[in-house]
Protein backbone atom coordinates (compact mmCIF):
# COMPACT_ATOMS: atom_id res chain seq x y z
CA UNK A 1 57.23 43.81 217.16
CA UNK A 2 59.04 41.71 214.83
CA UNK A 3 60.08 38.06 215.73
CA UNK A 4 62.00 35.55 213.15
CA UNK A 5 60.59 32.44 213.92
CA UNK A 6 56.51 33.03 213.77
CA UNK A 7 54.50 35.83 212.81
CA UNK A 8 50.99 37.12 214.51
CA UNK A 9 48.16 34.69 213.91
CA UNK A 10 45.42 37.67 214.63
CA UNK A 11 43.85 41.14 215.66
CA UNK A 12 45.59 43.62 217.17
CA UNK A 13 42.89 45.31 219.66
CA UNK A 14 44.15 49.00 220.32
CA UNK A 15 43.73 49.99 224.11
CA UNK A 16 45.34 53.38 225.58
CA UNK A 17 48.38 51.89 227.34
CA UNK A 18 49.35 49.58 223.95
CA UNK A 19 47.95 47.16 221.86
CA UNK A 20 46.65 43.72 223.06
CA UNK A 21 47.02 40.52 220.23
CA UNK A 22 44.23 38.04 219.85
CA UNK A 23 43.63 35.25 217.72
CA UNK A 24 40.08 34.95 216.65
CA UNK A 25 38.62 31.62 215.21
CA UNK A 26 34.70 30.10 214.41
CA UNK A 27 31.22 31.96 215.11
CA UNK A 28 28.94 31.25 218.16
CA UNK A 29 29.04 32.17 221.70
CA UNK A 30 32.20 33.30 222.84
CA UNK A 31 35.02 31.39 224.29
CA UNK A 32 38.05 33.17 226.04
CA UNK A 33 41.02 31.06 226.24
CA UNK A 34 44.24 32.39 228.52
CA UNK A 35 47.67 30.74 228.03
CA UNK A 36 49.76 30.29 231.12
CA UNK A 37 52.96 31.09 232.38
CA UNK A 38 55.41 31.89 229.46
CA UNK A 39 53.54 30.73 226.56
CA UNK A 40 51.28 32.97 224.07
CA UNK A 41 47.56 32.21 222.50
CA UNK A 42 49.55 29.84 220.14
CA UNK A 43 49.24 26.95 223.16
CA UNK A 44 45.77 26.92 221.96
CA UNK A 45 45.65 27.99 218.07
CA UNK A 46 48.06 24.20 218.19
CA UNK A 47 44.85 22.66 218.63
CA UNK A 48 42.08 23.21 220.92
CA UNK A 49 40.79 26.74 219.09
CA UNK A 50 40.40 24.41 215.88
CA UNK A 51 38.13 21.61 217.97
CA UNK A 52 35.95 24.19 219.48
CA UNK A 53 35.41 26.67 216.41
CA UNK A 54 32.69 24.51 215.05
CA UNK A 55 30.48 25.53 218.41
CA UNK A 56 31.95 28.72 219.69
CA UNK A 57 33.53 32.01 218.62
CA UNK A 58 37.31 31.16 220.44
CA UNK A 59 39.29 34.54 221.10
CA UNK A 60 43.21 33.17 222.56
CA UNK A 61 44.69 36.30 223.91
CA UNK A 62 47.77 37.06 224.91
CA UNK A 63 48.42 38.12 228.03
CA UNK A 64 49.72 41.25 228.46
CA UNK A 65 53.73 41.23 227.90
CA UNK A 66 53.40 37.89 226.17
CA UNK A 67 53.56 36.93 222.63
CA UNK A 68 52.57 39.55 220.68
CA UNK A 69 50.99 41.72 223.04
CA UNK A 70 52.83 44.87 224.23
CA UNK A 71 53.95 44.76 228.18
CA UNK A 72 51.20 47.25 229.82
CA UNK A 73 53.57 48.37 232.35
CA UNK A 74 54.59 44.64 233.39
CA UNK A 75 51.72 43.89 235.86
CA UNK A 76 52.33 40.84 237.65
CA UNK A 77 49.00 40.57 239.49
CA UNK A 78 46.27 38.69 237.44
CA UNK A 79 43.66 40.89 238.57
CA UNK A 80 45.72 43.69 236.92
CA UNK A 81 45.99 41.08 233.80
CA UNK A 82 42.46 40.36 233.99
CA UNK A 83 41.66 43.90 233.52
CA UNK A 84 42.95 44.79 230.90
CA UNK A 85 41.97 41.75 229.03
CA UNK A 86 38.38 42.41 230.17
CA UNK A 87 39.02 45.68 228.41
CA UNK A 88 39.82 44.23 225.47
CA UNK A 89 36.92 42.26 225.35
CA UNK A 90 34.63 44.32 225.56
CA UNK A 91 36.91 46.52 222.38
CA UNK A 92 35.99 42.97 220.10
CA UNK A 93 32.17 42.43 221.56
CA UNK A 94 32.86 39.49 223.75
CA UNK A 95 29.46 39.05 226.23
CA UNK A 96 29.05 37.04 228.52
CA UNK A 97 31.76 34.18 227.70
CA UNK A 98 33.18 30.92 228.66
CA UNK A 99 36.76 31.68 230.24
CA UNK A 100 39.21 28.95 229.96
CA UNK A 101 42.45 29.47 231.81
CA UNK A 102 45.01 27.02 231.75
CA UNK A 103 47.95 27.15 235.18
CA UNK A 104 49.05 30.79 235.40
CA UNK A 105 45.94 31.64 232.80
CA UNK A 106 43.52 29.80 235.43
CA UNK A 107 44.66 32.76 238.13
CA UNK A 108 43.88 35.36 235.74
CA UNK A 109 40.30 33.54 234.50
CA UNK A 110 39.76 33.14 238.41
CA UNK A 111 40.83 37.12 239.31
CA UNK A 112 38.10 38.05 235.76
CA UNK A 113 35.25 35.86 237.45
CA UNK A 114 35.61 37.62 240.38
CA UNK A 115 36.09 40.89 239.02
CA UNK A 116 33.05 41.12 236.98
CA UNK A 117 30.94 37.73 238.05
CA UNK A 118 27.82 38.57 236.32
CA UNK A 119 29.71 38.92 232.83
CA UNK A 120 31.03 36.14 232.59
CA UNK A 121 28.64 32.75 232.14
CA UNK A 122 31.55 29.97 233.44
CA UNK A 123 35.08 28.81 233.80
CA UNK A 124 36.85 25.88 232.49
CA UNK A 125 39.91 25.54 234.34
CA UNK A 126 43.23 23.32 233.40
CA UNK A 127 45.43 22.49 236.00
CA UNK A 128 44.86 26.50 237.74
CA UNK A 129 47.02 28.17 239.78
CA UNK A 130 44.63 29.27 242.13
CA UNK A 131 45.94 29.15 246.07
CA UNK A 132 48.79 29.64 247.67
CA UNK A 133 51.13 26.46 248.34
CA UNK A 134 53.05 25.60 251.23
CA UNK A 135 57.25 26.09 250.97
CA UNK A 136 59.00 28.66 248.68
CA UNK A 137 59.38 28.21 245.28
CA UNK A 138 62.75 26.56 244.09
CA UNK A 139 66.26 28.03 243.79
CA UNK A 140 65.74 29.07 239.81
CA UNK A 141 62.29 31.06 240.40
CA UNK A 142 64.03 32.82 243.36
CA UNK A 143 67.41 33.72 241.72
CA UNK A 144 65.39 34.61 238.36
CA UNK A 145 63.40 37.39 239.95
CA UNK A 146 65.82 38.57 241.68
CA UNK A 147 68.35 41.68 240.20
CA UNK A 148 70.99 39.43 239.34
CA UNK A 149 68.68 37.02 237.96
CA UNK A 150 66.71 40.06 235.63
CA UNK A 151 69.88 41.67 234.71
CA UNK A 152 72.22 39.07 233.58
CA UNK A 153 71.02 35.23 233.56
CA UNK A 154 67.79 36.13 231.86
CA UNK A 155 69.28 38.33 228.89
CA UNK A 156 72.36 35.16 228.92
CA UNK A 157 69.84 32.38 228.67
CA UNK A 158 67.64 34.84 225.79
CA UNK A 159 71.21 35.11 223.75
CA UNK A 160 72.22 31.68 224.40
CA UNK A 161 70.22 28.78 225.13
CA UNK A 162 70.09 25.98 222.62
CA UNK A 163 67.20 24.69 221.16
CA UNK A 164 67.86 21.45 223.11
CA UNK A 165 67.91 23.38 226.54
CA UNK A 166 63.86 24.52 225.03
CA UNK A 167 63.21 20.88 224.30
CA UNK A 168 63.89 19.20 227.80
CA UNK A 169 62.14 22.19 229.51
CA UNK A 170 59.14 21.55 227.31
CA UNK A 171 59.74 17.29 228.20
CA UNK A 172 59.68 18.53 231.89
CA UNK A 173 56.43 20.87 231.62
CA UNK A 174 54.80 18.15 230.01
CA UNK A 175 55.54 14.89 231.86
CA UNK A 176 54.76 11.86 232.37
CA UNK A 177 53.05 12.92 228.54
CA UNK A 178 55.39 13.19 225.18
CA UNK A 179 55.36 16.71 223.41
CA UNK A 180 53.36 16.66 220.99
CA UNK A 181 55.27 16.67 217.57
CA UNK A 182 55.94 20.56 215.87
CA UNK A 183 54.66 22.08 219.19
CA UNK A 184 57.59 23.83 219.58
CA UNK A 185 58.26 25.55 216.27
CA UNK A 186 54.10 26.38 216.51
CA UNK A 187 54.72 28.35 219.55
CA UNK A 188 57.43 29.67 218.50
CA UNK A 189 60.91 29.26 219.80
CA UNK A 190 62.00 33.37 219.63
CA UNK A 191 58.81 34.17 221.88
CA UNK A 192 59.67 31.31 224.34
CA UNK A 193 63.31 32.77 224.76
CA UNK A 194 62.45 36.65 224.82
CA UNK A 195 64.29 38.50 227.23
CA UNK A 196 61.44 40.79 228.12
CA UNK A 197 59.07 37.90 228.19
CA UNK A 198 61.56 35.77 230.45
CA UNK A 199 61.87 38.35 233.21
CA UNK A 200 58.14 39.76 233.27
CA UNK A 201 57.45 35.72 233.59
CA UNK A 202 59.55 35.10 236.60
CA UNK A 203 58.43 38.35 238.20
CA UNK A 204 54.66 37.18 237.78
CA UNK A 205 55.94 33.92 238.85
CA UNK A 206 57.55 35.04 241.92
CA UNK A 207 54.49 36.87 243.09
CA UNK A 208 51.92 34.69 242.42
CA UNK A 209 51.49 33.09 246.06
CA UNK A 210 50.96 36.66 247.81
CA UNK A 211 48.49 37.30 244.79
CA UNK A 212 46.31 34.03 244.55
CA UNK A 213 46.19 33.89 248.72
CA UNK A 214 44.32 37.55 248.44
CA UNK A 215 41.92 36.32 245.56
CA UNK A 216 41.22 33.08 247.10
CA UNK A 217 38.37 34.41 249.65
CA UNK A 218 36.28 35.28 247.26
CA UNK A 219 36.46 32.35 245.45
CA UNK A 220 33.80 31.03 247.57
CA UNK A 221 30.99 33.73 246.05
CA UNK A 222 31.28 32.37 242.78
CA UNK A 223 28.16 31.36 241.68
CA UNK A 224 28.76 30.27 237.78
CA UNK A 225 29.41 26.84 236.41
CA UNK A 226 33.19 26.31 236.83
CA UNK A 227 34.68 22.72 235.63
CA UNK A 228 37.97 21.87 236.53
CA UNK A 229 40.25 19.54 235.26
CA UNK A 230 43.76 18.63 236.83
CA UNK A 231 46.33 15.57 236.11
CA UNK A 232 47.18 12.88 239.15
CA UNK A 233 50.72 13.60 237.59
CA UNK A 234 50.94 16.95 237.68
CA UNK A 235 54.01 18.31 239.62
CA UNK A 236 54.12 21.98 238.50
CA UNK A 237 51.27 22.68 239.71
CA UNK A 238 49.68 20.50 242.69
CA UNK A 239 45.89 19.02 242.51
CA UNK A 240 45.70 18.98 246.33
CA UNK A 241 46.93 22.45 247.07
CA UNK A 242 44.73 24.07 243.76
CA UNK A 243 42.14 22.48 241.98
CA UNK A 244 41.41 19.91 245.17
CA UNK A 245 40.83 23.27 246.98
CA UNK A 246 38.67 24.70 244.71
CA UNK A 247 36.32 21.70 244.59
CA UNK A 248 36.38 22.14 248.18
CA UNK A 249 35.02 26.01 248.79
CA UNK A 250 33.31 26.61 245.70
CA UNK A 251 30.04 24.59 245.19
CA UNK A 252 29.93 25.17 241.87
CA UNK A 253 32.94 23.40 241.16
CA UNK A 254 32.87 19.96 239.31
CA UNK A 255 36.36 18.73 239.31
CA UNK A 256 37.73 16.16 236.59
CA UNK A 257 40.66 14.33 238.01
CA UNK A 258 43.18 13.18 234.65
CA UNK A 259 44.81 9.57 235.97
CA UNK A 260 48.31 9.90 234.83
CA UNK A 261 48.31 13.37 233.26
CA UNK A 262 50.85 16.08 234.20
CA UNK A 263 50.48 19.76 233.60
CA UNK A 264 49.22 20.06 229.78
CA UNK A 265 45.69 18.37 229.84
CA UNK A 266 45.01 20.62 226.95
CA UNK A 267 47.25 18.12 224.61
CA UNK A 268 46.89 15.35 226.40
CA UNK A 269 43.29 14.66 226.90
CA UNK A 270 41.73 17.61 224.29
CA UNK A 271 38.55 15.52 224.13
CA UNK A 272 37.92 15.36 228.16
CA UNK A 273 38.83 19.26 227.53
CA UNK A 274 36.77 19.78 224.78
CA UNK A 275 33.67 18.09 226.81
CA UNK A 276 33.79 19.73 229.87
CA UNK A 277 34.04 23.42 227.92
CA UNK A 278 31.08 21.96 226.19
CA UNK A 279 29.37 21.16 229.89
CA UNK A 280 29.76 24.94 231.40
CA UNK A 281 28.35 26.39 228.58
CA UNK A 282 25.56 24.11 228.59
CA UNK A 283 25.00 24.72 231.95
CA UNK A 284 25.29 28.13 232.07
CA UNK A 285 23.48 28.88 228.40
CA UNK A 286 20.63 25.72 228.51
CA UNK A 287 20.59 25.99 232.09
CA UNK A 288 20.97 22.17 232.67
């Protein structure tokens, strides 16, 4: 799988139904990081991997379909995701990690946890995706799921969108905080506009509500350290209907509300984000 813009930053983990890509950086107890909704591990190798390498072997995969890794069949349910993952894990010696999942990533670190909740020592959550919301989603998620929407505005937008049209979608993601300068060209502009990667994104998208309202009664058996941390600002995904929630049925929860921070606390407060990964594996290796 060849792209022009970037090539692979890691391993290549061999599973029966295709090959999942990871990038692997520092020595120490392991750290799982999962990108959200279409990005790749390279959301994380931008910056965060490097601040936590020093204190933690940090494996970025991406999710099935995305980046580098080969589609698996398309699953759009993060259980499904977290599978497979899990599987792939367990191919590199991963035991007993820290999972941080970041939006869409936070669904599939949630739908792991509760898959296999005595291998995995605690979640660090950023801005998750992890209940269903009230309303529909907008007009775009709707019409890019649907036939027309997989068949010909996907593929048009893959051939044709400018770089500009990448830019103020990244401005929007990230608001009310700036891009951070060369993001972009690190996570690479031919993976962001892959057709394939478009329409598995809007399908997972589309789904996600029916998905994360099945999950979300179990969330309330989880017994491992889980910190959470969600902006004030954030409009893709809401604190009240998500993290708020969380904080809410699952005692375990600390939650970390970001004044003024939208949906990227990863880039714009990596120190908070660096700390509270630092604080579940404390509490769930020192036992404080």
């Amino acid at each position: 799988m060849a792209h022009a813009d970037i090539a692979p930053e890691g391993a290549f983990i061999d599973l029966p139904q295709g090959r999942i890509h990871a990038v692997i950086r520092g020595d120490g107890p392991d750290l799982v990081m999962i990108h959200g909704a279409n990005g790749n591990a390279r959301d994380f190798s931008f910056d965060l991997m490097d601040r936590m390498a020093d204190d933690f072997r940090v494996i970025a995969f991406d999710r099935p379909g995305f980046g580098f890794s080969d589609p698996f069949n398309e699953p759009d349910s993060p259980v499904l995701q977290a599978d497979i993952l899990r599987v792939a894990a367990a191919t590199l010696g991963i035991e007993d990690p820290v999972i941080l999942g970041h939006s869409y990533g936070g669904a599939v670190a949630l739908a792991w946890a509760l898959r296999a909740p005595n291998d995995v020592a605690g979640l660090t959550l950023l801005a998750p995706a992890s209940h269903p919301w009230p309303g529909e989603l907008g007009i775009w998620y709707r019409l890019s799921a649907s036939s027309v929407g997989q068949n010909l505005v996907l593929p048009l937008i893959s051939r044709l969108a400018p770089r500009g049209a990448v830019e103020r979608s990244l401005e929007g993601v990230f608001a009310p905080d700036p891009v951070p300068e060369g993001y972009l060209d690190h996570l690479g502009l031919d993976l962001t506009l892959r057709a394939t990667q478009l329409r598995l994104n809007a399908t997972q998208i589309d789904s996600l509500k029916g998905h994360v309202e099945a999950m979300s009664g179990g969330y309330p058996a989880l017994t491992m350290p889980i910190e959470v941390l969600h902006g004030t600002s954030d409009t893709t995904v809401g604190l009240q209907y998500h993290a708020e929630r969380l904080e809410a049925e699952v005692e375990s929860v600390t939650l970390t509300r970001l004044e003024g921070v939208g949906h990227m606390p990863h880039h714009a407060r990596p120190d908070e984000v660096a700390d509270a990964i630092r604080r579940v594996a404390a509490r769930a290796w020192d036992g404080n």
